[in-house]
C-alpha atoms as a PDB file:
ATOM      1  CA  UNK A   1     -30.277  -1.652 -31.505  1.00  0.00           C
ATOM      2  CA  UNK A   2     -28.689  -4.558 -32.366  1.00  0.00           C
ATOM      3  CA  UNK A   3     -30.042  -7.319 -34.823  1.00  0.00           C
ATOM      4  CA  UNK A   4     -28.642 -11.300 -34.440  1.00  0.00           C
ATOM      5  CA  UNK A   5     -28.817 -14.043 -36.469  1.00  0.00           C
ATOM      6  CA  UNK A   6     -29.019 -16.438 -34.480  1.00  0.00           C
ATOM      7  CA  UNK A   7     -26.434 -19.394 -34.419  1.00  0.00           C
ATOM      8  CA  UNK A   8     -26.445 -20.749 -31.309  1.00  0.00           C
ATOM      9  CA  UNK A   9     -28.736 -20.800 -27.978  1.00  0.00           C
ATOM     10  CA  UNK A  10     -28.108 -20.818 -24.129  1.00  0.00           C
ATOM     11  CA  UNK A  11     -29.863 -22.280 -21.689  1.00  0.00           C
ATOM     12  CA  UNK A  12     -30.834 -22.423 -18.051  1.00  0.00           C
ATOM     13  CA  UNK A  13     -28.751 -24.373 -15.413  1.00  0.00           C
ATOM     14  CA  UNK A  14     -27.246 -23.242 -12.110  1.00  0.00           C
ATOM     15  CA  UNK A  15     -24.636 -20.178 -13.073  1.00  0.00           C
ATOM     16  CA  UNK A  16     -24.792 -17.016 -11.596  1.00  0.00           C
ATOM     17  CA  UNK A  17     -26.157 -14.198 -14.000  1.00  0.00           C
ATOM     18  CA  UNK A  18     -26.555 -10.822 -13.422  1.00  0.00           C
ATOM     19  CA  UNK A  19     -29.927 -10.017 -15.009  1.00  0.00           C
ATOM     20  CA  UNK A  20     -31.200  -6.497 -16.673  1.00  0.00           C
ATOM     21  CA  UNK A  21     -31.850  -6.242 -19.908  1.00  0.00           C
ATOM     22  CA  UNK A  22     -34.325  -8.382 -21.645  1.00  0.00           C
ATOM     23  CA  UNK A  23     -33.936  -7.575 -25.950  1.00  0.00           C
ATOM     24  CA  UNK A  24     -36.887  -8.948 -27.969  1.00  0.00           C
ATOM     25  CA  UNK A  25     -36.611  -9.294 -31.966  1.00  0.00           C
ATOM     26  CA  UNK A  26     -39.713 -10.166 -34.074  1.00  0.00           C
ATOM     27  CA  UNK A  27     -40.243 -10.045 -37.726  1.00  0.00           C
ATOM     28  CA  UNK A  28     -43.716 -10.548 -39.094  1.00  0.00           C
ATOM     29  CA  UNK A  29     -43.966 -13.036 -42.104  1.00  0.00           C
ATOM     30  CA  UNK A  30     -46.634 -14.939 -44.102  1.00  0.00           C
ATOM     31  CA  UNK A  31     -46.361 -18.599 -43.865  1.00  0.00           C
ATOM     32  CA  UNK A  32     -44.798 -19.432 -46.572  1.00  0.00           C
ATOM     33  CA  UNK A  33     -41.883 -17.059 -45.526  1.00  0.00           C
ATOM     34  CA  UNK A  34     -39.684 -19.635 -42.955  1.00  0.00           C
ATOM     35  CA  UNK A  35     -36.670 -17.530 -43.707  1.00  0.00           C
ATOM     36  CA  UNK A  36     -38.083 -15.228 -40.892  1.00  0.00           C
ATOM     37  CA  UNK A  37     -38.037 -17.877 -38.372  1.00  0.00           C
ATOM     38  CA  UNK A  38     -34.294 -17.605 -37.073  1.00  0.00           C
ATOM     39  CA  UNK A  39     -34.942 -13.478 -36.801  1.00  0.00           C
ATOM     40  CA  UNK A  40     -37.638 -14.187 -33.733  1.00  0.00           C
ATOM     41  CA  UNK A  41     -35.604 -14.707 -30.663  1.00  0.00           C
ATOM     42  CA  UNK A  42     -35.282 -12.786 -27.072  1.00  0.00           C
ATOM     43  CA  UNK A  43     -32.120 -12.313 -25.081  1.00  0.00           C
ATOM     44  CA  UNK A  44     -31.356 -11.108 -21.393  1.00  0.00           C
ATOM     45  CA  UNK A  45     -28.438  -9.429 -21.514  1.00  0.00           C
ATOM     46  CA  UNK A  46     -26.290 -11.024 -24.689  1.00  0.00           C
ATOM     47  CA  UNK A  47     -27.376 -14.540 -23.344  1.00  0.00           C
ATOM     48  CA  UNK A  48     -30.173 -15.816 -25.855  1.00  0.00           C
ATOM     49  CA  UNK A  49     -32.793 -17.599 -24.119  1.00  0.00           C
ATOM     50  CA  UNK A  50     -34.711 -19.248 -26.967  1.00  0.00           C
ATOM     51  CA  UNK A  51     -35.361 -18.580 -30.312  1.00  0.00           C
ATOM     52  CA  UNK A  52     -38.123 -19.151 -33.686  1.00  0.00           C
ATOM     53  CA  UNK A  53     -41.363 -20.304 -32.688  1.00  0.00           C
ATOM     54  CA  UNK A  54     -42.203 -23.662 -35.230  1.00  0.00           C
ATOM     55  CA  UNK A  55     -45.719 -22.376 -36.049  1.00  0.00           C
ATOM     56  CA  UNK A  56     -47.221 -21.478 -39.397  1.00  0.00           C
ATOM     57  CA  UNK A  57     -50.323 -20.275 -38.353  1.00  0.00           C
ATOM     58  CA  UNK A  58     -52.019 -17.379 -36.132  1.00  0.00           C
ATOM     59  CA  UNK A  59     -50.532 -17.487 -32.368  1.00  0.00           C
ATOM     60  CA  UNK A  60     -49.385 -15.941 -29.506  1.00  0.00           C
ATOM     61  CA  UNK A  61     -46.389 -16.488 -27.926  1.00  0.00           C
ATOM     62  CA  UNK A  62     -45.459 -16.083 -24.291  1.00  0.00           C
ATOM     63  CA  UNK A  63     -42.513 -16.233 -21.785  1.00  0.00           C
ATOM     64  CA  UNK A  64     -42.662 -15.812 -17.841  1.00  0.00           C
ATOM     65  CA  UNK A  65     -39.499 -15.450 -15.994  1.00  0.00           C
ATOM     66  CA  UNK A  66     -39.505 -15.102 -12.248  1.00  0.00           C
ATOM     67  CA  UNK A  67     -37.921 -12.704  -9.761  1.00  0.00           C
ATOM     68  CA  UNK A  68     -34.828 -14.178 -10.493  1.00  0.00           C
ATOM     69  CA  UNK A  69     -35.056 -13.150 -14.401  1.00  0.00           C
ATOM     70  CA  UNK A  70     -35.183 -17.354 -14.652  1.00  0.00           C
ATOM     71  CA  UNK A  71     -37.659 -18.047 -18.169  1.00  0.00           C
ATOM     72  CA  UNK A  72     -40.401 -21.139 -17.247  1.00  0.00           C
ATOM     73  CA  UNK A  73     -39.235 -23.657 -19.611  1.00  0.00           C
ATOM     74  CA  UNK A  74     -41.697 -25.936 -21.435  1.00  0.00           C
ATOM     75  CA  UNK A  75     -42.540 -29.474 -19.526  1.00  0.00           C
ATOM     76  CA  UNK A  76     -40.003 -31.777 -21.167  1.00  0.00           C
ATOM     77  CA  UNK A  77     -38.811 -35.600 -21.250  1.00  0.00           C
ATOM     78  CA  UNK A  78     -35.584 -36.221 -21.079  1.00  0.00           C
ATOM     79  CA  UNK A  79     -35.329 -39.645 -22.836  1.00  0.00           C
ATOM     80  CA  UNK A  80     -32.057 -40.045 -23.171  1.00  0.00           C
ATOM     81  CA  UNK A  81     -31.341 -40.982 -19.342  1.00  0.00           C
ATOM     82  CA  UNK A  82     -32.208 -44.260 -18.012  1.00  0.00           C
ATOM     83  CA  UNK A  83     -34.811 -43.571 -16.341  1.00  0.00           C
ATOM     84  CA  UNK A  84     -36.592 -40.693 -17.938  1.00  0.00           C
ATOM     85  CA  UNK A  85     -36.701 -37.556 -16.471  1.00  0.00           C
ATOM     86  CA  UNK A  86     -39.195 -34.865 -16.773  1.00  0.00           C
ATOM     87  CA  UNK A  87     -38.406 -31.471 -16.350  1.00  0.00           C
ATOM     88  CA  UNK A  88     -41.039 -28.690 -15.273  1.00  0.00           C
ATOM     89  CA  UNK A  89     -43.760 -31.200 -15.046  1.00  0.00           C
ATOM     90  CA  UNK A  90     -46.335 -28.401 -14.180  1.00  0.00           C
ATOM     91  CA  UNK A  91     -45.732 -26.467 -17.447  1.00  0.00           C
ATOM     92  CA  UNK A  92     -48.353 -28.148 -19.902  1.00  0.00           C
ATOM     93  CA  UNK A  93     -50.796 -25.390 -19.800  1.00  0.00           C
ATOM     94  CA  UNK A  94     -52.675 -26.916 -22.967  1.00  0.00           C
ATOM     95  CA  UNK A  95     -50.078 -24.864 -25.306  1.00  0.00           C
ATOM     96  CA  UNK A  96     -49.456 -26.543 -28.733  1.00  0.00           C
ATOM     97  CA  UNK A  97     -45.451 -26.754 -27.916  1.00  0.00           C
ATOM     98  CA  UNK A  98     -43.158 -28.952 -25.588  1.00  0.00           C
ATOM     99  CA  UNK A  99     -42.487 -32.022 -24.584  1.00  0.00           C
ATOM    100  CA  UNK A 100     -40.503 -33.329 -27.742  1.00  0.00           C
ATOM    101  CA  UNK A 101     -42.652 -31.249 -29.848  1.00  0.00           C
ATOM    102  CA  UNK A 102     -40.685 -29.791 -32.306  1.00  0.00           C
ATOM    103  CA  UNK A 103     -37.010 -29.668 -29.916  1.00  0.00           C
ATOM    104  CA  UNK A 104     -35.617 -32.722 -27.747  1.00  0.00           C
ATOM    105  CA  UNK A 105     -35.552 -30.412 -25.196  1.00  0.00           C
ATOM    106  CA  UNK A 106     -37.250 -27.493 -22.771  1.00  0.00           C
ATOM    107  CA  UNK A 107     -38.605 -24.569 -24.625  1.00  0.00           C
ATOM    108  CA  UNK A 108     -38.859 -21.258 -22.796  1.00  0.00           C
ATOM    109  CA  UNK A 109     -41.784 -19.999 -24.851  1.00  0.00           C
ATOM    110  CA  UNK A 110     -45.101 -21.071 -25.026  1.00  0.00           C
ATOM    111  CA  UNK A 111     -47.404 -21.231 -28.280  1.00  0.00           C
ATOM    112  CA  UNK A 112     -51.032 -20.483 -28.220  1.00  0.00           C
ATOM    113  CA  UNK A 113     -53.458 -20.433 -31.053  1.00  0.00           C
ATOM    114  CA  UNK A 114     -56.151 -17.853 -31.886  1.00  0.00           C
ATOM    115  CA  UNK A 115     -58.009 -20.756 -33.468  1.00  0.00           C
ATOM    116  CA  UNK A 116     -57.779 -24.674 -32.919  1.00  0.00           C
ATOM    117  CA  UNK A 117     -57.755 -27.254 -30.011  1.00  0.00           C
ATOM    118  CA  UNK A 118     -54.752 -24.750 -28.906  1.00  0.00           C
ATOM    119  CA  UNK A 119     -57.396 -21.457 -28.293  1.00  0.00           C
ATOM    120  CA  UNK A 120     -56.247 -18.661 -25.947  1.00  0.00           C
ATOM    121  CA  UNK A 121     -58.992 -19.408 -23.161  1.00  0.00           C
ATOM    122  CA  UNK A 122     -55.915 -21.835 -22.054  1.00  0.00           C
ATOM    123  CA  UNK A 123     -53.669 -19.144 -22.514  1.00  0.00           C
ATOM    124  CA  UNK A 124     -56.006 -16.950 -20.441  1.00  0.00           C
ATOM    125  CA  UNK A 125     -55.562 -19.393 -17.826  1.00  0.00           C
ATOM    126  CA  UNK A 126     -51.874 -19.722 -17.745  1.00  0.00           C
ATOM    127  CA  UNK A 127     -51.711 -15.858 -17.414  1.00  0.00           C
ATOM    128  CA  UNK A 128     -53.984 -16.498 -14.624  1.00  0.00           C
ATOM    129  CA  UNK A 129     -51.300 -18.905 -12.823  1.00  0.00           C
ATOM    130  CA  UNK A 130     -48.291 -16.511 -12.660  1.00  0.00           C
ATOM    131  CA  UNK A 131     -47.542 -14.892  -9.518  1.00  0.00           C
ATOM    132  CA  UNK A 132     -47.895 -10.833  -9.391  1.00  0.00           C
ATOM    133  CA  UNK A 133     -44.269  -9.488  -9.740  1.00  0.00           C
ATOM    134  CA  UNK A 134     -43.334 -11.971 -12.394  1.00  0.00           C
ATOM    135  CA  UNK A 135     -42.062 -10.486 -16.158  1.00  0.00           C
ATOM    136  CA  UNK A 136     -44.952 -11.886 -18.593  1.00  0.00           C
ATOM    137  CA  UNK A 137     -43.662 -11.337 -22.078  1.00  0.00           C
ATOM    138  CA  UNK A 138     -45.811 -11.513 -25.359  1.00  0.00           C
ATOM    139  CA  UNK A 139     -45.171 -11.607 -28.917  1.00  0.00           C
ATOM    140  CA  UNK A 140     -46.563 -12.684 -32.461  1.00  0.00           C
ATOM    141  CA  UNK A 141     -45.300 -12.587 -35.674  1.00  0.00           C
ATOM    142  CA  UNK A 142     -47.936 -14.465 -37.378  1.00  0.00           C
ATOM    143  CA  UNK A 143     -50.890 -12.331 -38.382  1.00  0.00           C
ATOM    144  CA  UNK A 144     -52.483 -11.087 -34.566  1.00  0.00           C
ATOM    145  CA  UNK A 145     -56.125 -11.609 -34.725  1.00  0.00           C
ATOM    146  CA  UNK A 146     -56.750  -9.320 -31.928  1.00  0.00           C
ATOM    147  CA  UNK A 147     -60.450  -8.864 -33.236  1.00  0.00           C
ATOM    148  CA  UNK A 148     -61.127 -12.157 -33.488  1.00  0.00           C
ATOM    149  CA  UNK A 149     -60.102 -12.526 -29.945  1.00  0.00           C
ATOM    150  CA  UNK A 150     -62.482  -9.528 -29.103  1.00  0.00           C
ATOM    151  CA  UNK A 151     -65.231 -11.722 -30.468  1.00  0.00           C
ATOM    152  CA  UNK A 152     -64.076 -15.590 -29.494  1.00  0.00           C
ATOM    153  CA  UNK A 153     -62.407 -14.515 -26.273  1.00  0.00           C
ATOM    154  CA  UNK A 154     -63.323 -11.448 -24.359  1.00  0.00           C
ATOM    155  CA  UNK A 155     -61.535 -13.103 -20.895  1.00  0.00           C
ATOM    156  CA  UNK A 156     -58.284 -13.051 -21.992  1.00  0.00           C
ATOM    157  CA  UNK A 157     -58.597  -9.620 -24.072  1.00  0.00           C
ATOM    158  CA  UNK A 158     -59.889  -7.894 -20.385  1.00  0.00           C
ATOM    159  CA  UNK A 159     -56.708  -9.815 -18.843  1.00  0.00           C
ATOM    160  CA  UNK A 160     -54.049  -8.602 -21.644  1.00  0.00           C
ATOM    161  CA  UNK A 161     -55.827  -4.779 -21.160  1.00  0.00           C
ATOM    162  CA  UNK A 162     -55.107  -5.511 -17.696  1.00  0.00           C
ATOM    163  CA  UNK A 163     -51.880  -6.108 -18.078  1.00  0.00           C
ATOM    164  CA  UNK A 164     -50.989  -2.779 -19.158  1.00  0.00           C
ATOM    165  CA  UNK A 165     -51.558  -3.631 -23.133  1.00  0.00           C
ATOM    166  CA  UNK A 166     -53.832  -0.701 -23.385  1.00  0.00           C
ATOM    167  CA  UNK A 167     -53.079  -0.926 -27.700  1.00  0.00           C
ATOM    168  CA  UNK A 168     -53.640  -5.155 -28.230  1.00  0.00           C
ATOM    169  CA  UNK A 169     -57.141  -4.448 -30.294  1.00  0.00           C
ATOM    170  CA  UNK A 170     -54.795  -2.376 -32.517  1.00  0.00           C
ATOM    171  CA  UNK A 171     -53.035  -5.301 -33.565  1.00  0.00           C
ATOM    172  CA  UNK A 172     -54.833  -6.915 -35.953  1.00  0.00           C
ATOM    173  CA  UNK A 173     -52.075  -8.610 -38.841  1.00  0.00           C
ATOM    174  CA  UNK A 174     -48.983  -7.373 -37.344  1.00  0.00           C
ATOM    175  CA  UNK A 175     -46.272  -8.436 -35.400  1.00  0.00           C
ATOM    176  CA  UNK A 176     -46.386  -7.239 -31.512  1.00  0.00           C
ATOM    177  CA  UNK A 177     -44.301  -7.397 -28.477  1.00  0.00           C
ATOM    178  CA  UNK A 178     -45.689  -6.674 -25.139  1.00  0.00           C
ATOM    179  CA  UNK A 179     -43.708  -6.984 -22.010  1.00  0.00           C
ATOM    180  CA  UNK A 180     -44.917  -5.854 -18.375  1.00  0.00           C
ATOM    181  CA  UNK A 181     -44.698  -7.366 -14.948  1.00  0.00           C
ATOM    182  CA  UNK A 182     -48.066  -9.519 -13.442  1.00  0.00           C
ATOM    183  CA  UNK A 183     -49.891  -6.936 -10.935  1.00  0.00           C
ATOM    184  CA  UNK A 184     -48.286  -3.630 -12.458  1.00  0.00           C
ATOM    185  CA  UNK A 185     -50.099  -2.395 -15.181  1.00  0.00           C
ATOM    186  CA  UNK A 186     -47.879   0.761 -15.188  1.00  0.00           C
ATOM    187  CA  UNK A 187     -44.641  -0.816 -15.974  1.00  0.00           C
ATOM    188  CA  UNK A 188     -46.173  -1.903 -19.564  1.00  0.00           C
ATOM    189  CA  UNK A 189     -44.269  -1.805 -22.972  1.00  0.00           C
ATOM    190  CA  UNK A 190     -45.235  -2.905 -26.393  1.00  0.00           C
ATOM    191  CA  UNK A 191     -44.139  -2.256 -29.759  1.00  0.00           C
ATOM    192  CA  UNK A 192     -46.830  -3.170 -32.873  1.00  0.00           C
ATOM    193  CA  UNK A 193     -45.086  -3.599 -36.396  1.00  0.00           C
ATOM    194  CA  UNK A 194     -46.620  -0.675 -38.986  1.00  0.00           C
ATOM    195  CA  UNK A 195     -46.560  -3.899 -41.859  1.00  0.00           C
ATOM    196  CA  UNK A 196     -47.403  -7.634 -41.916  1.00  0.00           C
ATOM    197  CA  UNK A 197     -43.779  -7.535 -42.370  1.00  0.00           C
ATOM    198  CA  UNK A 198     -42.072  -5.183 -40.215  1.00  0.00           C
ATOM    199  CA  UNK A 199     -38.986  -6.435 -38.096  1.00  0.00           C
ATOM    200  CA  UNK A 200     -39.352  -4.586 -34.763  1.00  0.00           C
ATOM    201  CA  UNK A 201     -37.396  -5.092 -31.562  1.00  0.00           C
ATOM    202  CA  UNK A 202     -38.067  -3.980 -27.653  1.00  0.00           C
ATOM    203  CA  UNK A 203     -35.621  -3.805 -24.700  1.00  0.00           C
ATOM    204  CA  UNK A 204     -37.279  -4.013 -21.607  1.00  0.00           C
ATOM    205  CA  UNK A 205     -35.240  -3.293 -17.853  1.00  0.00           C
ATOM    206  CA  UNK A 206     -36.550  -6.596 -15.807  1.00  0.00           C
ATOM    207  CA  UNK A 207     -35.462  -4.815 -12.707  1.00  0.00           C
ATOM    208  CA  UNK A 208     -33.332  -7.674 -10.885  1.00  0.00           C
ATOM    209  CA  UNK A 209     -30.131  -8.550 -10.384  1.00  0.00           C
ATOM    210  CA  UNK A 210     -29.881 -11.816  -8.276  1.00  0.00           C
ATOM    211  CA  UNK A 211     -28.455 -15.491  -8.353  1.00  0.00           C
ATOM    212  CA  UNK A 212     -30.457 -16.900 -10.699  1.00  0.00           C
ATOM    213  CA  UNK A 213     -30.057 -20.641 -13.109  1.00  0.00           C
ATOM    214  CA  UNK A 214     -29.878 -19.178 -15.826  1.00  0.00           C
ATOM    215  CA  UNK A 215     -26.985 -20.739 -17.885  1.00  0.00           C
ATOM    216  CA  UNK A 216     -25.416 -20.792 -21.123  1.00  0.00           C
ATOM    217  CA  UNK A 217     -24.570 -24.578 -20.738  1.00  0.00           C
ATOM    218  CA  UNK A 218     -27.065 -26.052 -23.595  1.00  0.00           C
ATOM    219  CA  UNK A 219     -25.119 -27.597 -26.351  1.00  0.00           C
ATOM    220  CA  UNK A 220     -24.799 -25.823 -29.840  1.00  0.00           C
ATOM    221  CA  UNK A 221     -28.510 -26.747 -31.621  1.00  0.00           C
ATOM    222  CA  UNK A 222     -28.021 -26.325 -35.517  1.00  0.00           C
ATOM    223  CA  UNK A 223     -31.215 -28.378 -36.192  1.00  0.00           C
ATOM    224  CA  UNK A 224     -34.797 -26.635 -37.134  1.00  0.00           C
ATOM    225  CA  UNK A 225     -37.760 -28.095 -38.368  1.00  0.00           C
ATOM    226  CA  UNK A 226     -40.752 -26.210 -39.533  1.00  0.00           C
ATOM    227  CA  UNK A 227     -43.311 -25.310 -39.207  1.00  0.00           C
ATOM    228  CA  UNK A 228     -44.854 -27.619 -36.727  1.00  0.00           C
ATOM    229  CA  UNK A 229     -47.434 -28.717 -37.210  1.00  0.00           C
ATOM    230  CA  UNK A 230     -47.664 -28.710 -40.547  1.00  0.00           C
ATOM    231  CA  UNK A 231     -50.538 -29.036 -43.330  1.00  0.00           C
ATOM    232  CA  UNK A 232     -48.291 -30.993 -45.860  1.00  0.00           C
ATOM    233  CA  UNK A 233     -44.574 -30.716 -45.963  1.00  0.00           C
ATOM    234  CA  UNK A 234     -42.131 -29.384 -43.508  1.00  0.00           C
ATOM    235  CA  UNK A 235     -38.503 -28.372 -43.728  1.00  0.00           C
ATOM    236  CA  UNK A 236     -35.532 -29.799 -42.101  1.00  0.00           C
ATOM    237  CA  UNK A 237     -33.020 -26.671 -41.508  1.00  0.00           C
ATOM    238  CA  UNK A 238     -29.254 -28.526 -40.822  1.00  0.00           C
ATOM    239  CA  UNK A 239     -27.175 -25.088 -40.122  1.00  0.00           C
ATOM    240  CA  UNK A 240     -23.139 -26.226 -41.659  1.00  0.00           C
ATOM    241  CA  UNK A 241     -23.993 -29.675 -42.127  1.00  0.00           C
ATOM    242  CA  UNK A 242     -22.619 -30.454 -45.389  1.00  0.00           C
ATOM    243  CA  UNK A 243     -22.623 -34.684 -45.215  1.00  0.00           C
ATOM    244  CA  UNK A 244     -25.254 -36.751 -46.713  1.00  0.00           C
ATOM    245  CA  UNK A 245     -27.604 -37.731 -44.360  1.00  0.00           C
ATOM    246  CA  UNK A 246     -30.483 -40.076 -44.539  1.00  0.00           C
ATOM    247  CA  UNK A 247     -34.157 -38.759 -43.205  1.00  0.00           C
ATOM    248  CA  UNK A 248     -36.364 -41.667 -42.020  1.00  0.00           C
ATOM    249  CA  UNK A 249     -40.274 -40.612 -41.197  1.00  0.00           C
ATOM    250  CA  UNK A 250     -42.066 -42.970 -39.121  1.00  0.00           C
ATOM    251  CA  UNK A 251     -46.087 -42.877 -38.487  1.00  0.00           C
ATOM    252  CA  UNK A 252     -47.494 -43.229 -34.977  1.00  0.00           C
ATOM    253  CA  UNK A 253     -47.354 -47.527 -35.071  1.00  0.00           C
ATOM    254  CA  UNK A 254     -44.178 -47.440 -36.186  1.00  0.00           C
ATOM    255  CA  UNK A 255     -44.541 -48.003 -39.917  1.00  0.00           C
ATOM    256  CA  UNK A 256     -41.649 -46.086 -41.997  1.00  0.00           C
ATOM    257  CA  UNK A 257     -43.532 -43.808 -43.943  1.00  0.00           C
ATOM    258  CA  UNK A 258     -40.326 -41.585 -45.622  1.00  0.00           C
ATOM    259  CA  UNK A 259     -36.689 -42.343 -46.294  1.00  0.00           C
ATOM    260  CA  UNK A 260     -34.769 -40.492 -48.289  1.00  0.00           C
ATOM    261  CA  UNK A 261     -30.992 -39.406 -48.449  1.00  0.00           C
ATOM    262  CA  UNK A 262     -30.155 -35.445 -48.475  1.00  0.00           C
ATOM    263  CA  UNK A 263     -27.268 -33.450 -49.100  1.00  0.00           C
ATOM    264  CA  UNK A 264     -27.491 -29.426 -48.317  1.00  0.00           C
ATOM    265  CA  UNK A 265     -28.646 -27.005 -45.042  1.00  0.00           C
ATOM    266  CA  UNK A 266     -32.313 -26.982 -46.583  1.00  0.00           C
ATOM    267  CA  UNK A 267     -34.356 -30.627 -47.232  1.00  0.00           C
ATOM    268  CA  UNK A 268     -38.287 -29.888 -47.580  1.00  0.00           C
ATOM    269  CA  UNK A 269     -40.226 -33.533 -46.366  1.00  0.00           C
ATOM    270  CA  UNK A 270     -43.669 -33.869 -48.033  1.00  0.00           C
ATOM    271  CA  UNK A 271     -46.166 -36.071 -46.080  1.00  0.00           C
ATOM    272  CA  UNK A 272     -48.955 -34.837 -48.644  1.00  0.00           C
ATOM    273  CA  UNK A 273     -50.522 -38.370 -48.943  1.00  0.00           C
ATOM    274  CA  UNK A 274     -50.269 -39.638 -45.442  1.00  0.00           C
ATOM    275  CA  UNK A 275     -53.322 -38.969 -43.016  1.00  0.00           C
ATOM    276  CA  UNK A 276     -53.336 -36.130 -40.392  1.00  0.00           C
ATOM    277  CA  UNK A 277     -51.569 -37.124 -36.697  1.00  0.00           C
ATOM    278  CA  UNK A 278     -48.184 -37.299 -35.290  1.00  0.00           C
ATOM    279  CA  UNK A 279     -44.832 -38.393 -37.068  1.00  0.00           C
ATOM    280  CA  UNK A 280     -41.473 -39.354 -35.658  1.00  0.00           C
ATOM    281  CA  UNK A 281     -38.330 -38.076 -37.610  1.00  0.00           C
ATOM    282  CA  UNK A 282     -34.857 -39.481 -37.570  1.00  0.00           C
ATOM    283  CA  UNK A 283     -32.150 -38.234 -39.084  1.00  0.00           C
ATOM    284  CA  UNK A 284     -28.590 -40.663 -39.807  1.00  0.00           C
ATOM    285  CA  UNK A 285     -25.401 -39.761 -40.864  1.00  0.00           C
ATOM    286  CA  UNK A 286     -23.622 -41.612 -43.555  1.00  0.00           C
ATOM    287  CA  UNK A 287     -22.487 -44.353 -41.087  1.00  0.00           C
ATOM    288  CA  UNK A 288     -26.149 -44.888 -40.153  1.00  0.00           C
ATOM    289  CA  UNK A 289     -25.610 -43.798 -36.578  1.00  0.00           C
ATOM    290  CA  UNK A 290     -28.282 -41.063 -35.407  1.00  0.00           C
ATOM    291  CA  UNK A 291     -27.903 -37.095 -35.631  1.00  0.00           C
ATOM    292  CA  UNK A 292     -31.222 -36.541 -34.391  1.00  0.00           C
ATOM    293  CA  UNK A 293     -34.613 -37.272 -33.262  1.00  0.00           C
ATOM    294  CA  UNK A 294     -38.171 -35.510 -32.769  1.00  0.00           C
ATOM    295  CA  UNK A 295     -41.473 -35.265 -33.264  1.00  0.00           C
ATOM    296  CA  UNK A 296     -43.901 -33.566 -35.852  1.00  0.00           C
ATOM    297  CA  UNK A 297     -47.438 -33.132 -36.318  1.00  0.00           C
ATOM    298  CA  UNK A 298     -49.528 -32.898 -39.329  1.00  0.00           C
ATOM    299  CA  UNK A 299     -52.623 -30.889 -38.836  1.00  0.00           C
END
């Protein structure tokens, strides 16, 4: 199977796509090992459809796409247009990602915590909300807690089981992927890592092959920042940026709390001695016009 290092992402917008195979890639990693974070993505066909995950800490991932093989993205405001515009607005499901988050744009993943104001009861009740016949895909990299979830959260381990995910209590610290469509138990597949560390990968056949909006129209996204949230520094990945740049770090009243000039892919931002809540990042080239924009949280 093939492995991808992922340079580039596609997105959803009004092409026709022919949709059959969905390939999932996970690597398991401790926190303190980001250079996992571009080997988690999932793909239909050889289109990516997102990729990462910007969390540090115990979580479950998961993705929904329809009968058309078209993801759910992420409820998102589009900022840039005058007026706003908000995409998906019924996808905040409680989930610790979208909106700004950690992207200036929709996500087609959401992140649940085992533990946190981000718990999997909500992610229990998102499962609950998708229609029967729709793909629900899984995944964690990030140390599965599946017996603390046996204990904490009993719902949602009876609704994964009744999904088809006859092996989740077997997951404890390792990486997963579970795929299976809403309503059909019987058309269940997982693969569990056999390490903290193991890089596994799935391909699942989503059965459809329909008009669908799935595109490959987003623009070319080099930027990462990670984890978010973070406890006290985060790193700002620039894929073949090689220009100084300036990174400005403002608190949530506007006061500039960081501003430093970089050179390299790689800058690592420490926010040790501010308080915990949400930052704004800004990032300037060296004729002080913008490169980009988002939003961070420190836990």
């Amino acid at each position: 199977m093939k492995k991808l290092l992922l340079l580039s992402l596609a997105i959803i917008i009004n092409t026709k796509v022919f949709c059959q195979t969905l390939t999932v890639n996970v690597v398991g990693f401790n926190p303190s090992e980001f250079d996992a974070f571009p080997l988690n993505y999932f793909k239909i066909n050889d289109t990516i459809v997102d990729y990462d995950g910007y969390t540090a800490y115990s979580a479950i991932h998961i993705a929904v796409f329809d009968s058309t093989c078209t993801p759910w993205g992420t409820k998102w405001t589009d900022t840039s247009i005058n007026p706003p515009v908000i995409y998906n607005p019924d996808h905040n499901f409680g989930q610790t990602n979208g909106d700004g988050i950690a992207r200036n744009r929709a996500e087609y993943y959401f992140i649940f915590g085992y533990t946190g104001p981000y718990t999997l009861d909500r992610l229990d009740t998102m499962i609950n909300s998708i229609p029967d016949g729709y793909t629900i895909l899984l995944y964690s990299w990030q140390r599965s807690r599946s017996s603390f979830a046996q204990l904490n959260f009993p719902n949602f381990v009876n609704n994964v089981t009744n999904l088809g995910f006859a092996n989740y209590l077997n997951t404890d610290s390792l990486p997963f992927i579970f795929v299976a469509k809403k309503g059909n138990p019987t058309s269940a597949q997982w693969v569990i890592g056999d390490s903290l560390r193991a890089n596994i990968t799935m391909d699942y056949d989503l059965g459809c092959a329909s008009t669908s909006t799935f595109i490959n129209n987003i623009k070319h996204s080099p930027l990462q920042v990670y984890p978010n949230p973070f406890n006290n520094s985060f790193t700002i990945n620039l894929e073949d940026y090689t220009k100084p740049y300036t990174v400005l770090v403002y608190n949530s009243i506007g006061n500039c709390v960081y501003d430093e000039s970089k050179i390299g892919v790689l800058s690592n931002i420490s926010l040790a001695n501010r308080p915990s809540g949400i930052y704004f990042y800004t990032l300037l080239n060296e004729e002080g016009k913008t490169l980009y924009k988002g939003k961070i949280v420190k836990q």
